[in-house]
Protein backbone atom coordinates (compact mmCIF):
# COMPACT_ATOMS: atom_id res chain seq x y z
CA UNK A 1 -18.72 26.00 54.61
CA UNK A 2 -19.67 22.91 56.02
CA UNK A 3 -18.75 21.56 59.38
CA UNK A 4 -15.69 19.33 59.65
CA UNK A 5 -16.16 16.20 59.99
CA UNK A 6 -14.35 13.03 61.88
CA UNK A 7 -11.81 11.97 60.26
CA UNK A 8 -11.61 7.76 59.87
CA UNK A 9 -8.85 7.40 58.44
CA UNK A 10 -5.84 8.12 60.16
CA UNK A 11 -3.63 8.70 56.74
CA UNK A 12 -5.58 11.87 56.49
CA UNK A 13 -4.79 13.50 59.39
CA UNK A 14 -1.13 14.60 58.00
CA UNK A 15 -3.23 15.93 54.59
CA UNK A 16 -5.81 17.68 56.60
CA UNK A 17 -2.88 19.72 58.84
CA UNK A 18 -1.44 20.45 55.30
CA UNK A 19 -4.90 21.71 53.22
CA UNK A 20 -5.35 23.66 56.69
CA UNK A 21 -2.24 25.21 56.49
CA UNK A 22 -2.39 25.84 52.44
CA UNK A 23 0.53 23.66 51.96
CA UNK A 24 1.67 21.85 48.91
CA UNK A 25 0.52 17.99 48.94
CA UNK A 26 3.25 15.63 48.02
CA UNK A 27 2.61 12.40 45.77
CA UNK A 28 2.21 10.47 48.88
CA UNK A 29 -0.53 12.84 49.87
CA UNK A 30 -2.45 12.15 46.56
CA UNK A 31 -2.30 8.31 47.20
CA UNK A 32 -3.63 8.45 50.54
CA UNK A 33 -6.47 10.73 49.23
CA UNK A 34 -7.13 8.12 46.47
CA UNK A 35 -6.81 4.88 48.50
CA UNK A 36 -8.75 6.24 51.81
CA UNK A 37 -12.45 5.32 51.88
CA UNK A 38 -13.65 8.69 53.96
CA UNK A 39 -14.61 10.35 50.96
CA UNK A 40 -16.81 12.87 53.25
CA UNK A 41 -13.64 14.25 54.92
CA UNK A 42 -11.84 14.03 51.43
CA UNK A 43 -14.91 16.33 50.31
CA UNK A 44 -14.56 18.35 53.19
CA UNK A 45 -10.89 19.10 52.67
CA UNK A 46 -11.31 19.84 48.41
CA UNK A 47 -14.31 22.38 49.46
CA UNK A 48 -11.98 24.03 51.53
CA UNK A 49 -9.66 24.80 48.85
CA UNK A 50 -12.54 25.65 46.47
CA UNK A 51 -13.83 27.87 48.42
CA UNK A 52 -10.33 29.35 49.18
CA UNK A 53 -9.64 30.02 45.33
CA UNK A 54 -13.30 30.96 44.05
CA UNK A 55 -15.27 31.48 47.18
CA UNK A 56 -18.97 30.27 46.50
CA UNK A 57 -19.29 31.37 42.87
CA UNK A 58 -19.60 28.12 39.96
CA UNK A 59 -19.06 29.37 36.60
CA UNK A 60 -20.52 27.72 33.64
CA UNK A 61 -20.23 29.42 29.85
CA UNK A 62 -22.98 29.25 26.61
CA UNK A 63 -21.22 27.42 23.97
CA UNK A 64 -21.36 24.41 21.07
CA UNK A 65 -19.12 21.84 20.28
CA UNK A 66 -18.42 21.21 16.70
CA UNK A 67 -16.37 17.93 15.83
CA UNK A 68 -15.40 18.55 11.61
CA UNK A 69 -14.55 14.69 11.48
CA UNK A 70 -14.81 11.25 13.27
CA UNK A 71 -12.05 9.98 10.71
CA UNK A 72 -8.77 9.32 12.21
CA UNK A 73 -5.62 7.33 11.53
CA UNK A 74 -5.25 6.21 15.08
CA UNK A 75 -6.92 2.89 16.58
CA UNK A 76 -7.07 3.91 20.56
CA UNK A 77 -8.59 0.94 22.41
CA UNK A 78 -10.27 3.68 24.40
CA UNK A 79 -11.87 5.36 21.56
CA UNK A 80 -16.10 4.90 20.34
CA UNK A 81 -15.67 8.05 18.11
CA UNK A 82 -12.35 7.65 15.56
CA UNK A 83 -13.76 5.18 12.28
CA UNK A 84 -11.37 5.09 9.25
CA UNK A 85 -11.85 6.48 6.06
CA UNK A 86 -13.30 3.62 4.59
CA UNK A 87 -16.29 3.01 7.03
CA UNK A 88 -19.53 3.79 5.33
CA UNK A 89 -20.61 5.19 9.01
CA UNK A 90 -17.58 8.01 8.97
CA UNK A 91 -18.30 11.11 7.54
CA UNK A 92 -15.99 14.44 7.38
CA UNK A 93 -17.67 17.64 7.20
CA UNK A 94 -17.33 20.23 3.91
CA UNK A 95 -16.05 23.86 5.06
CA UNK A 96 -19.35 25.05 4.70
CA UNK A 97 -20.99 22.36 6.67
CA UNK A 98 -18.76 23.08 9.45
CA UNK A 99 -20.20 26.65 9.17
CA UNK A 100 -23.23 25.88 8.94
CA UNK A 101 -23.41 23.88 11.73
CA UNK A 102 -21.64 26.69 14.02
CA UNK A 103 -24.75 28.72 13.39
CA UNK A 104 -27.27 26.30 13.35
CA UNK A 105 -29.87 26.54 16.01
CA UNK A 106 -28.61 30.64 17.38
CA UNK A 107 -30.96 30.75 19.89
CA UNK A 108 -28.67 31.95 22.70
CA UNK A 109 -25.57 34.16 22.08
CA UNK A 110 -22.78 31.61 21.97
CA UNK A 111 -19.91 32.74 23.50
CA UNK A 112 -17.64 29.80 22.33
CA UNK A 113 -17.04 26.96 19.86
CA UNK A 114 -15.33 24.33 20.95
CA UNK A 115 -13.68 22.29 18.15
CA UNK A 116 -11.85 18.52 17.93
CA UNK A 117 -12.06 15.67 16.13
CA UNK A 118 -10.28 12.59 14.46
CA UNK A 119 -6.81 12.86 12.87
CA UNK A 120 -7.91 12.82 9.37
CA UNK A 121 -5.72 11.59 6.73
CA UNK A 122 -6.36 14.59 4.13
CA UNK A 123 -7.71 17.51 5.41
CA UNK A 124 -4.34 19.96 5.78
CA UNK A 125 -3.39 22.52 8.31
CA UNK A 126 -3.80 25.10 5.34
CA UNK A 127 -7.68 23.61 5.57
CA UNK A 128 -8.20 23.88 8.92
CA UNK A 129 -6.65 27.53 8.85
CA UNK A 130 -9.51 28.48 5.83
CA UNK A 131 -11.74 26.82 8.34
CA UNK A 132 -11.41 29.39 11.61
CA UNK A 133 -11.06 32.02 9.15
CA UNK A 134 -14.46 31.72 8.49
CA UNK A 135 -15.80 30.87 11.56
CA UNK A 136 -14.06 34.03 12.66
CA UNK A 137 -15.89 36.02 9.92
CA UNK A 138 -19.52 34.71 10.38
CA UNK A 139 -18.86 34.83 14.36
CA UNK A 140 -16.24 37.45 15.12
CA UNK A 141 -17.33 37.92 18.76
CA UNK A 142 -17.21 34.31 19.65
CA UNK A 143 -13.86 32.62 21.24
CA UNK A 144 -12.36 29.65 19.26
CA UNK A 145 -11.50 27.42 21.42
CA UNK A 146 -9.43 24.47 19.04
CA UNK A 147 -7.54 21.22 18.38
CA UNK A 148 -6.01 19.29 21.38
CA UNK A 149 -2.17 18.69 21.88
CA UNK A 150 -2.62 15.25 19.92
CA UNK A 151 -4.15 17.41 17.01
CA UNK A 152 -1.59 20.06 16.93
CA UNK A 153 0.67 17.50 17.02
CA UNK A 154 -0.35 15.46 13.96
CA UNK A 155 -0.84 18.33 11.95
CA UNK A 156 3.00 19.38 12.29
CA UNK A 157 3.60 16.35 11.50
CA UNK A 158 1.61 16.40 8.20
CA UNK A 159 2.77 19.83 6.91
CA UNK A 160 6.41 18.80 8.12
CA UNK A 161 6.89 22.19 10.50
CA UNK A 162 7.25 22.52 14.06
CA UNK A 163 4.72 22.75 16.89
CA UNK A 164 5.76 26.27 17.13
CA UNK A 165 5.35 27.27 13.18
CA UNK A 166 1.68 25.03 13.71
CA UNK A 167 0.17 27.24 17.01
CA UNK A 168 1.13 30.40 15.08
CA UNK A 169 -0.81 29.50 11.59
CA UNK A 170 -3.49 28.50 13.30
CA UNK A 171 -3.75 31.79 15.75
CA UNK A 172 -2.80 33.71 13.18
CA UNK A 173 -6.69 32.56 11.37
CA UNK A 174 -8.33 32.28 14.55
CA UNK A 175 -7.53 30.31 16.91
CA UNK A 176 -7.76 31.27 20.83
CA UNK A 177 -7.30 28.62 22.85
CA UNK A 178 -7.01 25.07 23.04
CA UNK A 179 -9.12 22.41 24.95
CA UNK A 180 -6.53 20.05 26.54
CA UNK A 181 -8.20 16.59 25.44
CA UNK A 182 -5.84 13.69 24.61
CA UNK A 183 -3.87 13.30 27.63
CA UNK A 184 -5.58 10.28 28.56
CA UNK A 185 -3.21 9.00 31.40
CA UNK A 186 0.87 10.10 30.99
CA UNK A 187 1.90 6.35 32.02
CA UNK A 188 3.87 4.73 29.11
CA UNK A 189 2.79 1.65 30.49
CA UNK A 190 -1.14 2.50 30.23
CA UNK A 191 -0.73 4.45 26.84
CA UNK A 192 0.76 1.74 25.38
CA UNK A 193 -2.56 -0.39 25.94
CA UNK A 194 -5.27 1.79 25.33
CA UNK A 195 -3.77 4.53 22.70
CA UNK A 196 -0.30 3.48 21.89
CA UNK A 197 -1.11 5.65 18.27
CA UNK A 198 -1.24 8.59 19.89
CA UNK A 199 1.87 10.99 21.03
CA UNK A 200 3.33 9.69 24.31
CA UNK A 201 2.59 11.94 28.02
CA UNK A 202 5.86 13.96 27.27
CA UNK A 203 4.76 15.29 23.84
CA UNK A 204 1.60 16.15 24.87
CA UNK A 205 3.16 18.05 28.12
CA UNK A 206 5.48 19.58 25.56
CA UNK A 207 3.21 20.68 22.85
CA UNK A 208 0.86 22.37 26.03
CA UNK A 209 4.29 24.32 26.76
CA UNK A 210 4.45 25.47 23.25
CA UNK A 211 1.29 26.85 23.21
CA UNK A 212 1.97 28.89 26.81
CA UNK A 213 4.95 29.84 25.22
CA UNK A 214 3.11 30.94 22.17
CA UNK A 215 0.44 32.99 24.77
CA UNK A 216 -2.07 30.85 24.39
CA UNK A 217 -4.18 29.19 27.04
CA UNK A 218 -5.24 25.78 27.47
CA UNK A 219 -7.09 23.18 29.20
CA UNK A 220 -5.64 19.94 30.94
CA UNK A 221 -7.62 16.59 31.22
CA UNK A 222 -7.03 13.43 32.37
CA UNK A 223 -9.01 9.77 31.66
CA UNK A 224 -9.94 7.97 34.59
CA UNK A 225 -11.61 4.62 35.28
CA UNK A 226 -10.00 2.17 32.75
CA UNK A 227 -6.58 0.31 33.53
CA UNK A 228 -4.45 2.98 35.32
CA UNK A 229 -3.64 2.82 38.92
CA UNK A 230 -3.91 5.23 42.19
CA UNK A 231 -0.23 5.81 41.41
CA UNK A 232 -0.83 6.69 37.43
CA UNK A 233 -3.57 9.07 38.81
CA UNK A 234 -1.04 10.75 41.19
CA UNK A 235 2.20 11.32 38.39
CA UNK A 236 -0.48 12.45 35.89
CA UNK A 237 -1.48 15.03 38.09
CA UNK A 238 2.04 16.03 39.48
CA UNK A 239 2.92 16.18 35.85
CA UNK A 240 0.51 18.94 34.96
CA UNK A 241 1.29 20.49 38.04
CA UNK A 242 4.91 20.80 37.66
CA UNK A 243 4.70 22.31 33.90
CA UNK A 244 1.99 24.82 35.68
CA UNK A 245 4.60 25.73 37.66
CA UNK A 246 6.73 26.60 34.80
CA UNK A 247 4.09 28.66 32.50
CA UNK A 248 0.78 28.94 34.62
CA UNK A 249 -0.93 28.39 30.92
CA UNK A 250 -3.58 26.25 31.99
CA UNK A 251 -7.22 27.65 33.09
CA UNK A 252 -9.11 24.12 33.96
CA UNK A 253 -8.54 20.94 34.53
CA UNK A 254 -11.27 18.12 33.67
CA UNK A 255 -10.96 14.70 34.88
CA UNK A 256 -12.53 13.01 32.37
CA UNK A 257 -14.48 9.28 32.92
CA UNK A 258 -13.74 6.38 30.38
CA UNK A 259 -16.84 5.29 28.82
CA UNK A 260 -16.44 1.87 28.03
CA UNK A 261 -19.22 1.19 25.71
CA UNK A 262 -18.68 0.51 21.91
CA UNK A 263 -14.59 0.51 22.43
CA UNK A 264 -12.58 -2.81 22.51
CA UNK A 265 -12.62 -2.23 26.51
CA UNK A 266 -16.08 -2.58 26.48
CA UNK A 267 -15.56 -5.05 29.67
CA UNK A 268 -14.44 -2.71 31.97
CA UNK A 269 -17.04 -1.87 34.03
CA UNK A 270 -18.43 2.10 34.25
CA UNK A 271 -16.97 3.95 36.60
CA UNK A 272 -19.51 5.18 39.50
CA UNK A 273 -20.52 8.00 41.06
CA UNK A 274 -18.17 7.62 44.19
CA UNK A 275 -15.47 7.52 41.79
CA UNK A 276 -16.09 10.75 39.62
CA UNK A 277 -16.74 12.41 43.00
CA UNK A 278 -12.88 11.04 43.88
CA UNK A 279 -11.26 12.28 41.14
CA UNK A 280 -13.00 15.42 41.70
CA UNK A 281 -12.00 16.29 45.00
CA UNK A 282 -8.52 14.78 44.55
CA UNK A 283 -7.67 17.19 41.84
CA UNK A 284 -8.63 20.29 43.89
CA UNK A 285 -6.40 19.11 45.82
CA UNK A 286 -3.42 18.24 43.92
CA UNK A 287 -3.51 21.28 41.56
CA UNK A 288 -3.26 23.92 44.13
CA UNK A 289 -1.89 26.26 41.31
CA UNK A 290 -4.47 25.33 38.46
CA UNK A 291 -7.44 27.78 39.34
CA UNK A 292 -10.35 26.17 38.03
CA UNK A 293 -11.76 22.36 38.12
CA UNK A 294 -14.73 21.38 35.69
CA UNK A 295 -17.52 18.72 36.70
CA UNK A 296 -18.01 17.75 33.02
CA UNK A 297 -21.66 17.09 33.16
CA UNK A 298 -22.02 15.38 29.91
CA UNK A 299 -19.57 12.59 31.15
CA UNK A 300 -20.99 12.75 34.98
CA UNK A 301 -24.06 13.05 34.39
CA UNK A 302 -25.75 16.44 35.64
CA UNK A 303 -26.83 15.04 39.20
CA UNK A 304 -23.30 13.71 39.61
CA UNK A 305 -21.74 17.06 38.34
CA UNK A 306 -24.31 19.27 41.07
CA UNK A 307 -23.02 17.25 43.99
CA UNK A 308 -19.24 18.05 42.99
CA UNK A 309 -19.58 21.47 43.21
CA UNK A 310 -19.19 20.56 47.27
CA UNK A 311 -16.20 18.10 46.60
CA UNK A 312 -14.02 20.82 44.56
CA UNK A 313 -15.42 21.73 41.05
CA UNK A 314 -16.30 25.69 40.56
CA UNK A 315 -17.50 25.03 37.16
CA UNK A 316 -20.08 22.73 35.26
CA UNK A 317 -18.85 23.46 31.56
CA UNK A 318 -21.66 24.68 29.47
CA UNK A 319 -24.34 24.25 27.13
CA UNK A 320 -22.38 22.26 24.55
CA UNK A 321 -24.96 21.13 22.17
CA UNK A 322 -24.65 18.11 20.45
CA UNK A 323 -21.84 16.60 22.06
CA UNK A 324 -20.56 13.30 19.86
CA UNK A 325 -17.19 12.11 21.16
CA UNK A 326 -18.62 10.13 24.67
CA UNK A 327 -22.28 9.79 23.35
CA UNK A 328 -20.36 7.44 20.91
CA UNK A 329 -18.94 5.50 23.36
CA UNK A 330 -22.29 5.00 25.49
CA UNK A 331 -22.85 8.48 27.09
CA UNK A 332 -26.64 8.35 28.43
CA UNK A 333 -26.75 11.97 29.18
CA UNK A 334 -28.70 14.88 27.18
CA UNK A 335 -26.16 16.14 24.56
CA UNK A 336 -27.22 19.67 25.77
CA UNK A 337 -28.36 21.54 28.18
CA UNK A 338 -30.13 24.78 28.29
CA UNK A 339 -28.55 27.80 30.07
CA UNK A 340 -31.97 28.18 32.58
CA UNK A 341 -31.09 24.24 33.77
CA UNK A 342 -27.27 25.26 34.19
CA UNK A 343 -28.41 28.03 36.43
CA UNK A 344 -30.54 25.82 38.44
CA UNK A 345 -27.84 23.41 39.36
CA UNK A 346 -25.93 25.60 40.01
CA UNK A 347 -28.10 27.50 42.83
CA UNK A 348 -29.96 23.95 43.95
CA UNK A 349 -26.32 23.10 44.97
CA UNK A 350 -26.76 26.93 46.81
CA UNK A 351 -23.53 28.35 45.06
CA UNK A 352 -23.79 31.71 42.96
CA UNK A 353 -24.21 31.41 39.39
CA UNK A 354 -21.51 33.25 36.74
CA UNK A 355 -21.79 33.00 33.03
CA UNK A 356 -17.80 33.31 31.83
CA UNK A 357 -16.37 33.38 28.82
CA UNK A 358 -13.66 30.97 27.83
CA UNK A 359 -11.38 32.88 29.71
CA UNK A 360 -13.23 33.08 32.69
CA UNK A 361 -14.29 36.90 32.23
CA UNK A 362 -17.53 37.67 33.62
CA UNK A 363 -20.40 37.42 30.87
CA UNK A 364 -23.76 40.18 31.88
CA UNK A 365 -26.33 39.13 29.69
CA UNK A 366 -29.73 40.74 28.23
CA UNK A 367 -32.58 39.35 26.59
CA UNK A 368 -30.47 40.21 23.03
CA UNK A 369 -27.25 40.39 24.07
CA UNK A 370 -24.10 40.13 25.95
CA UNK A 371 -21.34 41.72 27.32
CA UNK A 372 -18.01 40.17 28.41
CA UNK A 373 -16.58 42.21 31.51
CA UNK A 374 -13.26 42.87 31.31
């Protein structure tokens, strides 16, 4: 644990005494840690916690993403990915194809797929169901991890049930958890800018309690670095926090950083490395009862991701190969990276190494297999 250091800004001093003391930070708190400019002491303070939850240990999992379509009905401002059904560039993958691609490549023992796409027009809950069925066949050891709250959403909507009657079809053929993309910032005011087609920040929440409800796990995201404010930040996160409080479903969160490029906010300018270091650090902070925070690499970048694991983040995601969603909206990075270059991040950084599962269970590993610990 690093030294602590001066603290320059005086509106920190009342956070520090609080981190210190494992206190709850109010939304005050989170708007000093967002406005202040000592982002070493802001570091200092979200290591503390980290290290408090998951001592020196960064987790990181094998797995692939698989996005079945880009078409969607929506038109988010924020969005490089969603084309409509008529644009010779979309393309929706057959049943098969999405199989196909799940196994394509098995050089390492995948221990998750991790599935989203566009809300497409045709494709049915009854086809998505057929869909896990057989990834669950051809892959029965490996954790389905599917649809965001938007998705769940949309297809209720479609086969005219509820949420509920939705999360338990798709368990029922496969499903284990979901990813907790599409939350985007909970502001009406923002969402009605930059994705004003997609469910509003209370149906998202409320879908997310569903699924606890339901027994399932999830993920919670949030967007960062396109027209929100310090304050939009700070509710967003209080938000998830207070519905954490209610069902303690969520595993991660991910801040997540707009990518600009190829969306009609193509003129907001990148967000830097100070800021995904930020938004880091001020989540550790905030979401004292959410146990794990994820330096995305693929958004980050990996050099940006191996310096967060000292301002909060215990985890680095995973191999992902073939990542589409932010490489279509101007994502530079590799779109995968190989478990050997995960591990040396990870111990450059001088934490410990742990291959997980989805559910964060221990993964011991040979040179043809794996085991998960439970």
């Amino acid at each position: 644990m690093s030294a602590q250091p001066n603290i320059d800004d005086a509106r920190l001093l009342p956070v520090l005494e609080k981190v210190q003391a494992g206190a709850r930070l109010s939304a005050a708190d989170g708007l000093a840690l967002y406005q202040s400019p000592d982002i070493l002491s802001i570091g200092y303070m979200a290591n503390l916690v980290r290290e408090r939850i998951n001592g020196n240990t960064t987790f990181f999992n094998v797995n692939r993403h698989i996005n079945p379509t880009d078409v969607c009905v929506a038109s988010c401002r924020l969005c490089a990915f969603g084309k409509k059904a008529r644009d010779p560039k979309a393309y929706t993958m057959s049943l098969e194809q999405v199989w196909e691609t799940a196994g394509r490549g098995w050089s390492e023992a995948i221990t998750e797929f991790h599935i989203v796409g566009g809300l497409h027009p045709e494709l049915t809950l009854d086809w998505y169901c057929r869909m896990l069925r057989g990834l669950k066949e051809r892959f029965p050891s490996v954790h389905l991890k599917a649809f965001t709250m938007v998705e769940i959403s949309y297809l209720a909507q479609r086969s005219k049930t509820t949420v509920p009657d939705t999360l338990q079809r798709l368990r029922e053929a496969g499903m284990d958890s979901l990813p907790g993309g599409g939350a985007e910032i909970f502001s009406e005011r923002v969402r009605r800018i930059i994705c004003d087609h997609k469910i509003d920040g209370s149906e998202w929440l409320n879908v997310a309690r569903a699924a606890h409800r339901a027994g399932l796990k999830s993920n919670c995201t949030m967007l960062y670095g396109h027209i929100e404010s310090d304050a939009d930040r700070v509710d967003h996160l209080v938000r998830l926090r207070e519905l954490q409080d209610e069902t303690h479903g969520f595993v991660t969160f991910i801040p997540l950083a707009f990518h600009p490029d190829h969306t009609p906010l193509q003129h907001i300018p990148k967000t830097t490395g100070f800021d995904d270091i930020r938004n880091i650090a001020v989540s550790r902070l905030m979401l004292d009862n959410i146990p794990h925070i994820k330096a995305y690499w693929v958004m980050m970048t990996p050099k940006i991701a191996q310096i967060a694991q000292r301002f909060g983040a215990d985890d680095l995601d995973g191999t992902v190969v073939e990542e589409k969603i932010y490489h279509d909206a101007g994502a530079t990075t590799e779109q995968s990276l190989r478990r050997a270059e995960l591990l040396r991040l990870i111990t450059e950084a001088g934490r410990e190494p742990v291959e997980r599962d989805t559910l964060y269970r221990p993964v011991e590993r040979t040179e043809t297999a794996f085991t998960v610990l439970v």
